[in-house]
Protein backbone atom coordinates (compact mmCIF):
# COMPACT_ATOMS: atom_id res chain seq x y z
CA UNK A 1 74.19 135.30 126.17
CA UNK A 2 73.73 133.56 123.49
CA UNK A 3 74.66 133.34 119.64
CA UNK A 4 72.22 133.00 116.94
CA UNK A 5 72.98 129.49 115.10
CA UNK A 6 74.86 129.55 111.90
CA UNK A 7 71.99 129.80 109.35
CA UNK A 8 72.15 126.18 106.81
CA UNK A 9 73.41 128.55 103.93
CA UNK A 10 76.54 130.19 106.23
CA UNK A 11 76.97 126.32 107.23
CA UNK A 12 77.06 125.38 103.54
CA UNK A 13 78.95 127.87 102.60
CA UNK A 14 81.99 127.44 105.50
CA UNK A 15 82.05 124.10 104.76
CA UNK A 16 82.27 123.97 100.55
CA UNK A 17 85.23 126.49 101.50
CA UNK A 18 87.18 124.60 104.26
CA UNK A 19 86.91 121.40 102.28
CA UNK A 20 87.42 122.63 98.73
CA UNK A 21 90.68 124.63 100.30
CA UNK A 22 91.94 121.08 101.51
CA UNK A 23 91.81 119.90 98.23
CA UNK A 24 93.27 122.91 97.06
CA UNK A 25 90.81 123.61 94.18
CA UNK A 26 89.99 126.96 92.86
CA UNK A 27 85.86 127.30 92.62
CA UNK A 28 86.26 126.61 88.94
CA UNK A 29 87.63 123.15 89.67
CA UNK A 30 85.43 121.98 92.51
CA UNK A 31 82.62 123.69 89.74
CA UNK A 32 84.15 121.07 87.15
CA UNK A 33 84.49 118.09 89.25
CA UNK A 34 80.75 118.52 89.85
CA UNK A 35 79.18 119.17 86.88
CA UNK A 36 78.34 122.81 88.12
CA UNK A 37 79.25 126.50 86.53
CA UNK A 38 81.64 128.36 88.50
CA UNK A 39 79.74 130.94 89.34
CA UNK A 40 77.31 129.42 90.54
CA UNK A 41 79.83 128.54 93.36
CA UNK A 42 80.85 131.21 94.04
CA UNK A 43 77.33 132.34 94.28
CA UNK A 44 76.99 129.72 96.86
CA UNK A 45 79.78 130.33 98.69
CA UNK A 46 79.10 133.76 99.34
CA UNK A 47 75.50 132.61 100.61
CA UNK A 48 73.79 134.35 97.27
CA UNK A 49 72.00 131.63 95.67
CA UNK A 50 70.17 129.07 97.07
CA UNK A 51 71.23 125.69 96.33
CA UNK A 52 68.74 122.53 95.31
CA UNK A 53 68.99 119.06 96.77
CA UNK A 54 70.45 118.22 93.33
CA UNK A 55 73.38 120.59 93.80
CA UNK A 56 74.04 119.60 97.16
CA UNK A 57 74.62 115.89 96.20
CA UNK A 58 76.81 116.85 93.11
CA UNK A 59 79.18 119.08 94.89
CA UNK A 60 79.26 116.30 97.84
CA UNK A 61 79.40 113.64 95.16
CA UNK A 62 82.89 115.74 93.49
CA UNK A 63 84.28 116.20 97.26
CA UNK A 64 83.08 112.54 98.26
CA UNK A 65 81.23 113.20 101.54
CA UNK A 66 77.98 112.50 102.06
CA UNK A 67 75.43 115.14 100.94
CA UNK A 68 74.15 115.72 104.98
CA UNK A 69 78.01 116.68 105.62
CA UNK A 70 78.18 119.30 103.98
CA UNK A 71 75.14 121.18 106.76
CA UNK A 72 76.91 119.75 109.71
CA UNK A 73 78.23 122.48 111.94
């Protein structure tokens, strides 16, 4: 049997977790580093908002990945 794919927001949202928790920010300070309010990440990390092509690069930007890493399973 299988299991439905991860939908690109779940993705998103897993991975702006995992790699803000390695820095250890809070949401407030990955929110700072990238120019973002902090609830709006929350928002997106509990897969509430949808997120522009804009956003995307500025929280990859503050985490320094590449935009496209942050929808890699």
């Amino acid at each position: 049997m299988k299991h439905p794919a991860a939908s690109a927001r779940e993705v998103l949202a897993l991975n702006l977790i995992r790699l803000r928790g390695l820095r250890g920010w809070s949401q407030e300070a990955l929110a700072f580093e990238a120019g973002l309010h902090r609830t709006f990440v929350a928002h997106v990390e509990r897969q509430a908002r949808n997120i522009s092509l804009d956003n995307l690069e500025r929280l990859a930007l503050a985490l320094e990945i590449r935009p496209y890493q942050l929808l890699e399973e």
